[in-house]
Protein backbone atom coordinates (compact mmCIF):
# COMPACT_ATOMS: atom_id res chain seq x y z
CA UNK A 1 0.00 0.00 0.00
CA UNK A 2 2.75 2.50 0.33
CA UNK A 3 4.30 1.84 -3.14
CA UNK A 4 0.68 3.09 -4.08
CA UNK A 5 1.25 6.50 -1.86
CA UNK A 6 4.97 6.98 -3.03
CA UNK A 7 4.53 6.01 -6.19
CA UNK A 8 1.66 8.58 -7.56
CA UNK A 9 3.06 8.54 -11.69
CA UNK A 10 0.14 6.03 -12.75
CA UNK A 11 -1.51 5.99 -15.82
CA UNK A 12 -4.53 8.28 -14.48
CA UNK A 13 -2.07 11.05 -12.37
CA UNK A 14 -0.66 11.27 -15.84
CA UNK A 15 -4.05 12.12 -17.31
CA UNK A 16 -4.77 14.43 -14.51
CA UNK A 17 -1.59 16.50 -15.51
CA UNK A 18 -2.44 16.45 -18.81
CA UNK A 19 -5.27 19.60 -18.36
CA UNK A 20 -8.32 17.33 -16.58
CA UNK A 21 -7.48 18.67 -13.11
CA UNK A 22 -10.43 20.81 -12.53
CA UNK A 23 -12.14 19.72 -9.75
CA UNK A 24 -15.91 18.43 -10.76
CA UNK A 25 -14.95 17.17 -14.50
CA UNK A 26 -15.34 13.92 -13.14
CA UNK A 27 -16.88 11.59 -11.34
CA UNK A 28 -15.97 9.18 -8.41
CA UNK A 29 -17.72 5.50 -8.85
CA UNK A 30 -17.56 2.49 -6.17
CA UNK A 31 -19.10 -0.06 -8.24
CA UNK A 32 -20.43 -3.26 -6.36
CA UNK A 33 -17.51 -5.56 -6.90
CA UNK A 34 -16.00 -3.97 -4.12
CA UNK A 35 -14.86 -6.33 -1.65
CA UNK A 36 -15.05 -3.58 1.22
CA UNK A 37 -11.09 -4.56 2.24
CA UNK A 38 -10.28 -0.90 2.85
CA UNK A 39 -7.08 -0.16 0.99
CA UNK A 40 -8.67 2.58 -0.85
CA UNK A 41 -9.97 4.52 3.10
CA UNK A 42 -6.23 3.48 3.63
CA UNK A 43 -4.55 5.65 0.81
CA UNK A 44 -7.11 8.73 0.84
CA UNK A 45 -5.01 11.22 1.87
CA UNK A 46 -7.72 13.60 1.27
CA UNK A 47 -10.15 11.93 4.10
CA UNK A 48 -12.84 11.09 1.23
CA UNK A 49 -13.69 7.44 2.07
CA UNK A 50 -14.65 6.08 4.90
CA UNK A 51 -15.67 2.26 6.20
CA UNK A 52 -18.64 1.94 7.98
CA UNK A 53 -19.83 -1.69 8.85
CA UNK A 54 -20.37 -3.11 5.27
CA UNK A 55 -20.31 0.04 3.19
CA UNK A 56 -17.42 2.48 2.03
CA UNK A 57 -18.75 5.63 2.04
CA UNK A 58 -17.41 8.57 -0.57
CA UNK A 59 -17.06 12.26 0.00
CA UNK A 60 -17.09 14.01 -3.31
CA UNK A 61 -16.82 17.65 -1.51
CA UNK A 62 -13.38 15.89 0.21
CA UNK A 63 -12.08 14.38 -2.72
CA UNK A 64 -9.11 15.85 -4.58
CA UNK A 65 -9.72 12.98 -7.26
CA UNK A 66 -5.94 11.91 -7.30
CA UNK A 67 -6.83 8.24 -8.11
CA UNK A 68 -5.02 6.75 -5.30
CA UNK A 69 -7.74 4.96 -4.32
CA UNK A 70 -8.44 3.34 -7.82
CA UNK A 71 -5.25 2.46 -8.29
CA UNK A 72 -4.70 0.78 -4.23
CA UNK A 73 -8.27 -0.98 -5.30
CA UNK A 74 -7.18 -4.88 -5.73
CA UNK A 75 -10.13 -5.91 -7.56
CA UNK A 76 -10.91 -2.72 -9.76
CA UNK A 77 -13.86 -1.45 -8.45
CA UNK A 78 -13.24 1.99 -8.10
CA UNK A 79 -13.76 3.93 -11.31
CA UNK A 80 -13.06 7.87 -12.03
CA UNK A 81 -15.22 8.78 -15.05
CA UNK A 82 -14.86 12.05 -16.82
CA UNK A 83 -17.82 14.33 -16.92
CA UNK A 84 -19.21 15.72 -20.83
């Protein structure tokens, strides 16, 4: 989990520095195969997910949409669309 924190040059912080970086051009998506394991709460620097009993709850109004958490995900659940 800390290569994912120390290591931020994935594919998608790449896109972000590419000109998408304005905060609400995209959107945030835990799809249900999450397996609610909690390495994505575990990387959020910005405090934007949180576990609660069976549920991860997202904070869009917290989120700096890095993609931290998609990337610590192991099972791909996490998705950050881009808004039209």
């Amino acid at each position: 989990m800390n290569s994912v924190q120390n290591n931020i040059g994935g594919d998608f912080a790449k896109l972000l520095d590419s000109g998408m970086k304005k905060k609400n051009t995209y959107d945030v998506v835990i799809g249900e195969s999450c397996i609610i394991c909690g390495q994505c709460v575990d990387v959020c620097t910005a405090g934007a997910l949180e576990m609660n009993n069976d549920n991860i709850n997202y904070n869009p109004k917290k989120c700096t949409r890095c993609g931290l958490c998609a990337e610590a995900c192991p099972v791909g659940a996490i998705k950050i669309n881009r808004q039209n």
